[in-house]
PDB file of N, CA and C in Angstrom:
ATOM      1  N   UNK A   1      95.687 104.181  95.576  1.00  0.00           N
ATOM      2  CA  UNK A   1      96.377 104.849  94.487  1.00  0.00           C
ATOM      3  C   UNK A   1      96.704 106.305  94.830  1.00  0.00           C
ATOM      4  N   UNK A   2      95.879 106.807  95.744  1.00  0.00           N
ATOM      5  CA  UNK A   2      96.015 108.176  96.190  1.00  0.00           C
ATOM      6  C   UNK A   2      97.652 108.586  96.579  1.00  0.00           C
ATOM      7  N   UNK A   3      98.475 107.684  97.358  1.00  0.00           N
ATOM      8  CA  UNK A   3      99.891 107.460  98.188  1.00  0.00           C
ATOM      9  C   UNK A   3     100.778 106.833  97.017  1.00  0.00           C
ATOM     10  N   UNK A   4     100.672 106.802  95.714  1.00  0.00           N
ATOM     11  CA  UNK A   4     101.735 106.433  94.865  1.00  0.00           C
ATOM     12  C   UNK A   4     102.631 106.683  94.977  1.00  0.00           C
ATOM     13  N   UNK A   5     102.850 108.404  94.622  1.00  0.00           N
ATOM     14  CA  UNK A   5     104.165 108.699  94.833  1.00  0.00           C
ATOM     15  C   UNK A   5     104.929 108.593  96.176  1.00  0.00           C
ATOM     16  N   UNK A   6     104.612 108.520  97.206  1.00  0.00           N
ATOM     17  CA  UNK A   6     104.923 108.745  98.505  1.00  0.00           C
ATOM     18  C   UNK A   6     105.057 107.123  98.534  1.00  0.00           C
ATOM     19  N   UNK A   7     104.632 106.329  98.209  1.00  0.00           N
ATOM     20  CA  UNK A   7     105.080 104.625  98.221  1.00  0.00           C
ATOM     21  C   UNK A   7     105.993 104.431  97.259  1.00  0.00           C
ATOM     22  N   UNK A   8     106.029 105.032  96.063  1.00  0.00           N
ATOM     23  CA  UNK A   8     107.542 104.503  95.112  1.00  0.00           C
ATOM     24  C   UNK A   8     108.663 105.558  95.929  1.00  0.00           C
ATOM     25  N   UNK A   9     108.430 106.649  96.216  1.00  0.00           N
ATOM     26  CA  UNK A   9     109.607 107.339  97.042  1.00  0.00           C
ATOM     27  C   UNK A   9     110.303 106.757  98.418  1.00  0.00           C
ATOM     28  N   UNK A  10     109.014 106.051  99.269  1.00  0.00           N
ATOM     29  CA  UNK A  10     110.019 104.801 100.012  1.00  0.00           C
ATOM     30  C   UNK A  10     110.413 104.232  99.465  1.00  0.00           C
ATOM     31  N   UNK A  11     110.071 103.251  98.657  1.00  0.00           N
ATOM     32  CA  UNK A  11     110.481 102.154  98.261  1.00  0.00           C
ATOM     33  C   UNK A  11     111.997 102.149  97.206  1.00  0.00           C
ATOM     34  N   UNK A  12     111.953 103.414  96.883  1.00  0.00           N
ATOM     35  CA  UNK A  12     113.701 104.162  96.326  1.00  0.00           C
ATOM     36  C   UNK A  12     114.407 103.958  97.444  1.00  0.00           C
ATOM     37  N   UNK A  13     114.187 104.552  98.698  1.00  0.00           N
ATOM     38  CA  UNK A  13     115.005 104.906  99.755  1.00  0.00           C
ATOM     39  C   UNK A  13     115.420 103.675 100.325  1.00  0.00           C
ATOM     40  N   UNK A  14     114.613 102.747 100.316  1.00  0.00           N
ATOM     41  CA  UNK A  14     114.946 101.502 100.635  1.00  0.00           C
ATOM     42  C   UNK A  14     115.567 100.490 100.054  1.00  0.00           C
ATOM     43  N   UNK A  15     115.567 100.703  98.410  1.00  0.00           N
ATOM     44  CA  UNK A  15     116.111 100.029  97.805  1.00  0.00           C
ATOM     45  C   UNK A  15     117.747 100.563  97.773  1.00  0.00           C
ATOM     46  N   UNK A  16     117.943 101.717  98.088  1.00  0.00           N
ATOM     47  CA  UNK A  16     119.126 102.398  98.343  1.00  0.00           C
ATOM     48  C   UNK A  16     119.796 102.604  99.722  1.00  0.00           C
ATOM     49  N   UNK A  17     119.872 101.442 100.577  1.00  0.00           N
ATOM     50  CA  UNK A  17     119.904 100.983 101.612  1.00  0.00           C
ATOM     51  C   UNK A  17     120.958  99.853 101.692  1.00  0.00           C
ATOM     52  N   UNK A  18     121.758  99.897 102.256  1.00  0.00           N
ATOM     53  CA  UNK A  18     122.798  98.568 101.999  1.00  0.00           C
ATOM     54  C   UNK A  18     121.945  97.273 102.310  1.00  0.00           C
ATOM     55  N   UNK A  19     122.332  96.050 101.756  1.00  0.00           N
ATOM     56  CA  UNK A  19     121.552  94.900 101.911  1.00  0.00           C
ATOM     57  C   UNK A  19     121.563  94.602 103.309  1.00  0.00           C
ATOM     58  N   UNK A  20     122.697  94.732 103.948  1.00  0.00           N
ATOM     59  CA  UNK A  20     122.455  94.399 105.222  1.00  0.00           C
ATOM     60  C   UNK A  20     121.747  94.656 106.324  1.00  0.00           C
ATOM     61  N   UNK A  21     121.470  96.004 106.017  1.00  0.00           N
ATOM     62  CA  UNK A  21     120.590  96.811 106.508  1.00  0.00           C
ATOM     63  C   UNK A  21     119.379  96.735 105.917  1.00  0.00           C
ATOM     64  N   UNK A  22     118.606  96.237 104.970  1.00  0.00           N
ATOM     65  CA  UNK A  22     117.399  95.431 104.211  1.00  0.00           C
ATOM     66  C   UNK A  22     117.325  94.415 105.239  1.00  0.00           C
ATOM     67  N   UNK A  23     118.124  93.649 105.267  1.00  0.00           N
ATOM     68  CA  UNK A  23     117.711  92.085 105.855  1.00  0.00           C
ATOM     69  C   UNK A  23     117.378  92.002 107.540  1.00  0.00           C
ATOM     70  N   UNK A  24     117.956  93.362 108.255  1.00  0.00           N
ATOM     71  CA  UNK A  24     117.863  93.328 109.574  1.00  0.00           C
ATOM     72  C   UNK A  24     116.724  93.973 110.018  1.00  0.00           C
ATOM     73  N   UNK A  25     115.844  95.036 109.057  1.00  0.00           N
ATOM     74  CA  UNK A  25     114.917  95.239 109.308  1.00  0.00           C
ATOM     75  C   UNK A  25     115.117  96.636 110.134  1.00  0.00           C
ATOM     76  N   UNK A  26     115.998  96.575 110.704  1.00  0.00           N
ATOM     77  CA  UNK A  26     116.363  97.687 111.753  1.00  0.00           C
ATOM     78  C   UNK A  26     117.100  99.343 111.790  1.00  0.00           C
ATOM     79  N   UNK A  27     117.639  98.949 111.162  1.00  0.00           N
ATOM     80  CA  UNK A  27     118.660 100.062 110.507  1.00  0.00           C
ATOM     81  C   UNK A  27     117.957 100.523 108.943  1.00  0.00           C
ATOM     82  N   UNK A  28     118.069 102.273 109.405  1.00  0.00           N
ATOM     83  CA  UNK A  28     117.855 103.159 108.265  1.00  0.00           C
ATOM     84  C   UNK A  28     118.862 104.099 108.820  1.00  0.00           C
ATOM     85  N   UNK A  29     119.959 104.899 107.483  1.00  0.00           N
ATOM     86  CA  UNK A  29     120.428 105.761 107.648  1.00  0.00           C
ATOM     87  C   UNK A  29     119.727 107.231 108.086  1.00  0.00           C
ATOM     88  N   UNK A  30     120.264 107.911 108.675  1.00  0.00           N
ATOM     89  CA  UNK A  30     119.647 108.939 109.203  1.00  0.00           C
ATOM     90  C   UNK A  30     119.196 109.900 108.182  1.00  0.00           C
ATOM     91  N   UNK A  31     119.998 110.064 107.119  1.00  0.00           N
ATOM     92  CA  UNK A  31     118.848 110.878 105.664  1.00  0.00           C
ATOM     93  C   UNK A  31     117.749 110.097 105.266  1.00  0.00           C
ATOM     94  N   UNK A  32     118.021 108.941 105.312  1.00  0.00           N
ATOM     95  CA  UNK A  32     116.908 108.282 105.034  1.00  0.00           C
ATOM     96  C   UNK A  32     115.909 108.099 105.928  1.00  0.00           C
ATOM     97  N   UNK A  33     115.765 108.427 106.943  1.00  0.00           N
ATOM     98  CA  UNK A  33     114.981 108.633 108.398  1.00  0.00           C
ATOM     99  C   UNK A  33     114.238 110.084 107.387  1.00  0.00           C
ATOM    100  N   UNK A  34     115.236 110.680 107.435  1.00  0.00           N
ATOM    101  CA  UNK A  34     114.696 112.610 107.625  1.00  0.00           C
ATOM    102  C   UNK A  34     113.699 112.667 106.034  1.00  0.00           C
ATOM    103  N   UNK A  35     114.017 111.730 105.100  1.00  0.00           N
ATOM    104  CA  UNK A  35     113.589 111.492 104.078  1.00  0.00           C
ATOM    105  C   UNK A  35     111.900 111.736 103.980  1.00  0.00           C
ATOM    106  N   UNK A  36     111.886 109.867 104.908  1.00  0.00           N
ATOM    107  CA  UNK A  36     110.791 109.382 104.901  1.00  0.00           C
ATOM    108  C   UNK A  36     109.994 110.153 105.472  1.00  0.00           C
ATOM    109  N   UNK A  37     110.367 110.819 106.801  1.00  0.00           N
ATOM    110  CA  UNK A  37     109.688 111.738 107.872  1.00  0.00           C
ATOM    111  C   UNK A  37     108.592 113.061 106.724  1.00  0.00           C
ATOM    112  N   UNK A  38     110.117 113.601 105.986  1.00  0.00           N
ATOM    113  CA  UNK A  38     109.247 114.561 105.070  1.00  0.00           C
ATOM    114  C   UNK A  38     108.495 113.846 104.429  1.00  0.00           C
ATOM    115  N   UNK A  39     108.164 113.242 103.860  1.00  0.00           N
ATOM    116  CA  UNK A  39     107.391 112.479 102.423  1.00  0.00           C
ATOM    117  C   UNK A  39     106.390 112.069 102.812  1.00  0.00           C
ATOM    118  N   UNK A  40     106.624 111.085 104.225  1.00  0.00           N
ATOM    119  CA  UNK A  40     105.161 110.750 104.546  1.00  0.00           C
ATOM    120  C   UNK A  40     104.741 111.561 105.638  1.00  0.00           C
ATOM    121  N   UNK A  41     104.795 111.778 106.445  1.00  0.00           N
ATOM    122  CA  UNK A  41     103.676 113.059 107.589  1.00  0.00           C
ATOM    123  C   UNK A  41     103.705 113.990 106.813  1.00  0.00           C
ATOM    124  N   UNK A  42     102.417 114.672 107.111  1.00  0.00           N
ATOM    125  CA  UNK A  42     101.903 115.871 107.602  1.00  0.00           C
ATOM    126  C   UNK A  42     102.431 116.771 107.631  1.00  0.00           C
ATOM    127  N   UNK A  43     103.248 116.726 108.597  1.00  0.00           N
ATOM    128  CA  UNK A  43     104.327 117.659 109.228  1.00  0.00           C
ATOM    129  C   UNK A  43     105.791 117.563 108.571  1.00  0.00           C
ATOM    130  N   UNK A  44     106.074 116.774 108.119  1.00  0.00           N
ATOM    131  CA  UNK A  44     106.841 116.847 106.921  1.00  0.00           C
ATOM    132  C   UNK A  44     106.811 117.449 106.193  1.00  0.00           C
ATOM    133  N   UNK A  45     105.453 117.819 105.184  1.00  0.00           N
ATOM    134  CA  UNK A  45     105.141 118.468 104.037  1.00  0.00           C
ATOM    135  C   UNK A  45     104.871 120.246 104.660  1.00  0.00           C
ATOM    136  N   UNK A  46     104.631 120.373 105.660  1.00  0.00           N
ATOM    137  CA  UNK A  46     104.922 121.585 106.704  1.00  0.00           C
ATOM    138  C   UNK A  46     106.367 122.205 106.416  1.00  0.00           C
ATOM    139  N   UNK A  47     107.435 121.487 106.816  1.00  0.00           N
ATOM    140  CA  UNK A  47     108.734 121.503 107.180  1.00  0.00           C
ATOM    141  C   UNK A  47     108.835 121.615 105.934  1.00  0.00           C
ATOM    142  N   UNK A  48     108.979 120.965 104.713  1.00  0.00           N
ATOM    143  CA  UNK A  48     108.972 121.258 103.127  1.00  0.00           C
ATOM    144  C   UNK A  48     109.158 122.664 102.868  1.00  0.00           C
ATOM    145  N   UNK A  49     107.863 122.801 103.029  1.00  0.00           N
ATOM    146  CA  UNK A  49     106.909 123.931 102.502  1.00  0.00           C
ATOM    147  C   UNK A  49     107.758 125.266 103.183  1.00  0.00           C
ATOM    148  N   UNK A  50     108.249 125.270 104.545  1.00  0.00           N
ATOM    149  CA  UNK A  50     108.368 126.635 105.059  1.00  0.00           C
ATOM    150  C   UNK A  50     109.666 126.654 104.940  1.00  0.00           C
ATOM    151  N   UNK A  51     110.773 125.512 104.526  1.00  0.00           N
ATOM    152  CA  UNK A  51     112.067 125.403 104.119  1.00  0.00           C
ATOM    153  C   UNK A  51     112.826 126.220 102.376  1.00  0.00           C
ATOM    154  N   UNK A  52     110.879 125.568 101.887  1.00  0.00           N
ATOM    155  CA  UNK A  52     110.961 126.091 100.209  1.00  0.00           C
ATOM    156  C   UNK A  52     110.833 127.883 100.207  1.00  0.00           C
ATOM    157  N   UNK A  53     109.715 128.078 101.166  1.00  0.00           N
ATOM    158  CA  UNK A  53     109.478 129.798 101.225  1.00  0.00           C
ATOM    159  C   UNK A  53     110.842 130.576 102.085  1.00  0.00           C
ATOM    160  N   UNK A  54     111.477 130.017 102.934  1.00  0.00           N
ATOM    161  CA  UNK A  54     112.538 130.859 103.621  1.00  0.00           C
ATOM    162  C   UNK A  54     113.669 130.734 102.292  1.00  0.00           C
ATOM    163  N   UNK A  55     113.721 129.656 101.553  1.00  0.00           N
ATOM    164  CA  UNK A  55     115.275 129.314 101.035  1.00  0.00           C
ATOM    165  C   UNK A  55     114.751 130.358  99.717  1.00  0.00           C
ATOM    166  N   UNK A  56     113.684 130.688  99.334  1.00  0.00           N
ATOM    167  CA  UNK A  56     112.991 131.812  98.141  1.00  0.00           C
ATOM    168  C   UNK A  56     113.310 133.162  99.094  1.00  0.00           C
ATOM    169  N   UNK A  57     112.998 133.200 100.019  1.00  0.00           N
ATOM    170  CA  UNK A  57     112.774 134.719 100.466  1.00  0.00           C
ATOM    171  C   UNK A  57     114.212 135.014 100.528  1.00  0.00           C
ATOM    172  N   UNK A  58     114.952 133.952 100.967  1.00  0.00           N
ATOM    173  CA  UNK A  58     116.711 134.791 101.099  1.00  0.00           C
ATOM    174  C   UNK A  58     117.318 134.880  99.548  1.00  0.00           C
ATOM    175  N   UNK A  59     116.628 134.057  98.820  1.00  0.00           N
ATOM    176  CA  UNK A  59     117.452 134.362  97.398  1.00  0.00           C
ATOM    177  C   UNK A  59     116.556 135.804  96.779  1.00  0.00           C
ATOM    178  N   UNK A  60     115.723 136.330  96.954  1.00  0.00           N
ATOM    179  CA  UNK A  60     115.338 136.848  96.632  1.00  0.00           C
ATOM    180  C   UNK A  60     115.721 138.414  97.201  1.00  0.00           C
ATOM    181  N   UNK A  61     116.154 138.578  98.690  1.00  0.00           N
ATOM    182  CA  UNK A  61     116.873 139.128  99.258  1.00  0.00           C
ATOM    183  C   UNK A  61     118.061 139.357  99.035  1.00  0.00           C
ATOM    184  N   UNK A  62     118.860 138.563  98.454  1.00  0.00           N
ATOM    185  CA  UNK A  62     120.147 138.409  97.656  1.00  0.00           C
ATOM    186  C   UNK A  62     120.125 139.166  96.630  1.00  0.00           C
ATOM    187  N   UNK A  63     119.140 138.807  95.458  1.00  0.00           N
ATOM    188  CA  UNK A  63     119.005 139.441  94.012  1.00  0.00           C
ATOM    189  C   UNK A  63     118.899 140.619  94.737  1.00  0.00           C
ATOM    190  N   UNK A  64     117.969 141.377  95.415  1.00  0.00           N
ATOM    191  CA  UNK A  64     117.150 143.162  95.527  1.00  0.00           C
ATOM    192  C   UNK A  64     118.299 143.511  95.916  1.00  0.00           C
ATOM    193  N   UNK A  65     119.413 143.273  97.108  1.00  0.00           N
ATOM    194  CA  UNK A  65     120.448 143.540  97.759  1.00  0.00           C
ATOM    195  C   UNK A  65     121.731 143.650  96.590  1.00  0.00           C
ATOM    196  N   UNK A  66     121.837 142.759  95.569  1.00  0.00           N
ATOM    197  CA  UNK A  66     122.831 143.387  94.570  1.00  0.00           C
ATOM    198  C   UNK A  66     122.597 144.146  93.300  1.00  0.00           C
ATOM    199  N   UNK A  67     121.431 144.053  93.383  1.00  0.00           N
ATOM    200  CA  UNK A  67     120.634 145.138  92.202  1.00  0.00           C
ATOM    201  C   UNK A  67     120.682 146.728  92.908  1.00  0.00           C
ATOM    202  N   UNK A  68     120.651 146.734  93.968  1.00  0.00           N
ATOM    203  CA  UNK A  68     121.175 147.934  95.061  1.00  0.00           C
ATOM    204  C   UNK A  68     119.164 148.088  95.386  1.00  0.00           C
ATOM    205  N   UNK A  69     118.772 147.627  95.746  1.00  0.00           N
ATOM    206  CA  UNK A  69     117.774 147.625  96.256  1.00  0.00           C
ATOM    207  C   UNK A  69     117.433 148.157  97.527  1.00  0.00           C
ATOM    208  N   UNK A  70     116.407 148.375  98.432  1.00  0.00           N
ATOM    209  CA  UNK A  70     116.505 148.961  99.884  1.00  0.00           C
ATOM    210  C   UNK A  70     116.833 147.578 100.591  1.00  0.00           C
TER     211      UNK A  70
END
């Protein structure tokens, strides 16, 4: 029960998968690769995490910069 969310979040990605690509077993689109990669590793939730703090630090850089900030 611990992996819920991280098992209904595949199981979206997969259900959003053309059938043909269901039945061959083989084929995942490449967002859906980069998807799964984040969601389930480790290192995914890494890549998350330092994507969420850079994409904050430049908006935040943005706001100080038109407020006339240093």
């Amino acid at each position: 029960m611990k992996h819920l969310p991280l098992t209904s979040a595949a199981l979206v990605l997969i259900a959003c998968m053309p059938l043909k690509a269901q039945a061959s077993g083989f084929y995942l689109p490449p967002i859906a690769e980069a998807m799964l990669w984040l969601l389930i590793n480790p290192e995914g939730w890494a890549v998350l995490g330092v994507t969420i703090v850079l994409v904050l630090v430049c908006i935040v850089a943005l706001i100080r910069r038109k407020r006339g900030g240093r």
